[in-house]
Every structure is written in structure tokens, then in C-alpha cells.
C-alpha atoms as a PDB file:
ATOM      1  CA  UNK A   1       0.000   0.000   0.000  1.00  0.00           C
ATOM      2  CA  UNK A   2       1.688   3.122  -0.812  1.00  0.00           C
ATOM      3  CA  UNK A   3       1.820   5.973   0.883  1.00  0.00           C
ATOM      4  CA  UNK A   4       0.275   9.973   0.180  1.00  0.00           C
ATOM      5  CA  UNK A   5       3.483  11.521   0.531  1.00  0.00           C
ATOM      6  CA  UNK A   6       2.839  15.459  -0.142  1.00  0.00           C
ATOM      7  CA  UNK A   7       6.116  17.681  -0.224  1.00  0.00           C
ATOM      8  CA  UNK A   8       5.689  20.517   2.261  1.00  0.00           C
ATOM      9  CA  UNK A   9       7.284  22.763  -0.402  1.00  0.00           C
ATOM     10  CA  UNK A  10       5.577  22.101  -3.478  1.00  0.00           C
ATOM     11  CA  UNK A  11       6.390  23.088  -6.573  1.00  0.00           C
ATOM     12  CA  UNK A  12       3.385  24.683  -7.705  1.00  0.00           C
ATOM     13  CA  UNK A  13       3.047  27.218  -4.813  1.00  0.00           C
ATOM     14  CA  UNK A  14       7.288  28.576  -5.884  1.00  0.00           C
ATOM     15  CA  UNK A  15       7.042  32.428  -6.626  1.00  0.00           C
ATOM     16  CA  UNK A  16      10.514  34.487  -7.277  1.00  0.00           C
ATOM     17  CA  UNK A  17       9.789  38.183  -5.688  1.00  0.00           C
ATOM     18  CA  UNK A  18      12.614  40.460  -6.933  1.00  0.00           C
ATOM     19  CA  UNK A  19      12.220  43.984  -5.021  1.00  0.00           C
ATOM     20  CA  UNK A  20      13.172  47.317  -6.460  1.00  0.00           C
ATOM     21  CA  UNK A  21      15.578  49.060  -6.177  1.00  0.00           C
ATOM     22  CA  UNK A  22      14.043  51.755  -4.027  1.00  0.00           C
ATOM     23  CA  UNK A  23      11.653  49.347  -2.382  1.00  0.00           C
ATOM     24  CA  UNK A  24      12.053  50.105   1.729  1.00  0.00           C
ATOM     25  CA  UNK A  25      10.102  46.888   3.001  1.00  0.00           C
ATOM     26  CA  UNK A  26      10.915  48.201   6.376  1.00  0.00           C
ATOM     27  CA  UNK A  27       8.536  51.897   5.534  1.00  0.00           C
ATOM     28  CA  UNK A  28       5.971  49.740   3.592  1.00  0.00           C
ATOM     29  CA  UNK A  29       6.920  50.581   0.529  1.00  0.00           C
ATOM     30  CA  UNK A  30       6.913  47.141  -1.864  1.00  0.00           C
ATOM     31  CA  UNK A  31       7.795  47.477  -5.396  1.00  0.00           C
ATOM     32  CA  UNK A  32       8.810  44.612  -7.500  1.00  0.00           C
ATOM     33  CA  UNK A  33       8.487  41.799  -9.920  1.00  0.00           C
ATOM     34  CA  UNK A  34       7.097  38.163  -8.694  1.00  0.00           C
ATOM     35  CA  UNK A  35       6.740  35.779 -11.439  1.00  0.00           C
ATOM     36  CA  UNK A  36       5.063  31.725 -10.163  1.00  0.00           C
ATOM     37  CA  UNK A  37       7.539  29.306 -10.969  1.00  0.00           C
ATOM     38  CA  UNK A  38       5.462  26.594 -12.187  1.00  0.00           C
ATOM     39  CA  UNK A  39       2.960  29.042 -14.671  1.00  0.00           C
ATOM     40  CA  UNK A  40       5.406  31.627 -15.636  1.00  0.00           C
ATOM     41  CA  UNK A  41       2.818  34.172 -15.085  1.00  0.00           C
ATOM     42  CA  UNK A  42       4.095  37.511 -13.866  1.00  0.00           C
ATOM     43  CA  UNK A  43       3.206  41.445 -12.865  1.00  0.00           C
ATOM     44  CA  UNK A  44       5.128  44.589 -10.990  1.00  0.00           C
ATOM     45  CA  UNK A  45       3.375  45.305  -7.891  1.00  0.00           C
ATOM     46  CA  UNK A  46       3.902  48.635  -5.908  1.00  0.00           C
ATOM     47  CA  UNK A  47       2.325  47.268  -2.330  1.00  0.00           C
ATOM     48  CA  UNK A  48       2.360  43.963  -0.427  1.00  0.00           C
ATOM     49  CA  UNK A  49      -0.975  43.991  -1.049  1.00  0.00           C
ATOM     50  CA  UNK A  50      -0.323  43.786  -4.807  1.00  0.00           C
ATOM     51  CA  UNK A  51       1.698  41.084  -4.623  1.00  0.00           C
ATOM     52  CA  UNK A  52      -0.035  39.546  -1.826  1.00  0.00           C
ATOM     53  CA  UNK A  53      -3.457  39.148  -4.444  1.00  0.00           C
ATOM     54  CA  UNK A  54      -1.493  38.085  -7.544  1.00  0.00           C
ATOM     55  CA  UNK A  55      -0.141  34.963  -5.255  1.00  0.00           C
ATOM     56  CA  UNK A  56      -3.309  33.864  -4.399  1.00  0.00           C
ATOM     57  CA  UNK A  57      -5.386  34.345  -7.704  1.00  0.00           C
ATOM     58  CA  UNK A  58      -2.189  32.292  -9.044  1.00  0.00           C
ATOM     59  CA  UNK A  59      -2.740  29.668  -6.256  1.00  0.00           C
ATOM     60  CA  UNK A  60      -6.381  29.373  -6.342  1.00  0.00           C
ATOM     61  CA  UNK A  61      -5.876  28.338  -9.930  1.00  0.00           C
ATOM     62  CA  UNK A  62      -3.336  25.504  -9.569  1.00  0.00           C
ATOM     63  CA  UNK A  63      -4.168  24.310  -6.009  1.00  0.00           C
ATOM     64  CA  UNK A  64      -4.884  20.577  -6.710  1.00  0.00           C
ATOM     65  CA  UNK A  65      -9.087  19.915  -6.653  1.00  0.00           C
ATOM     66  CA  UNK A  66      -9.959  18.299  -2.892  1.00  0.00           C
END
């Protein structure tokens, strides 16, 4: 019987977030690139919350069905 091994890093939730050059994370100002690993898709974002809602519309779409 073999087992349901997930990894707890998977693949399809990798993102690369490159940050600006005069992004100051530590005054709230975000601006970068992320591009998803496993899609290619990317965008610039100029706040976390940018970046945080490109993530998860990527995710929602390739999160495996339950």
C-alpha cells in the first residue's frame, strides 16, 4: 500500500519576488516583480498587497481539486 506523501514545499506554490531598487520593506513601501515558478505568469506590484493578491489568484488556480 503506498503511501500519500505530499512535499511541504511544493512546486506549484514557488514564486521568485525580486524587489526594487528603491523598495524600503521596512517603511511599507513594496515594489517589485514576482513571477510563479510553475505558470510563468508575472506582474510589478507597488504594495504587499499587490503582490499579496497576484499569489493567491495564481494559487487558487493551480491548487490541486480536494
Amino acid at each position: 500500500m503506498a503511501a500519500n506523501h505530499q512535499p511541504s514545499l511544493p512546486a506549484q506554490r514557488a514564486f521568485i519576488v525580486q524587489l526594487h531598487a528603491d523598495a524600503n520593506v521596512e517603511h511599507g513601501y513594496w515594489q517589485g516583480r514576482v513571477e510563479h515558478i510553475v505558470s510563468f505568469q508575472t506582474t510589478h506590484f507597488h504594495s504587499l498587497e499587490e503582490l499579496l493578491t497576484f499569489m493567491a489568484a495564481v494559487l487558487h488556480g493551480h491548487e490541486p481539486s480536494e
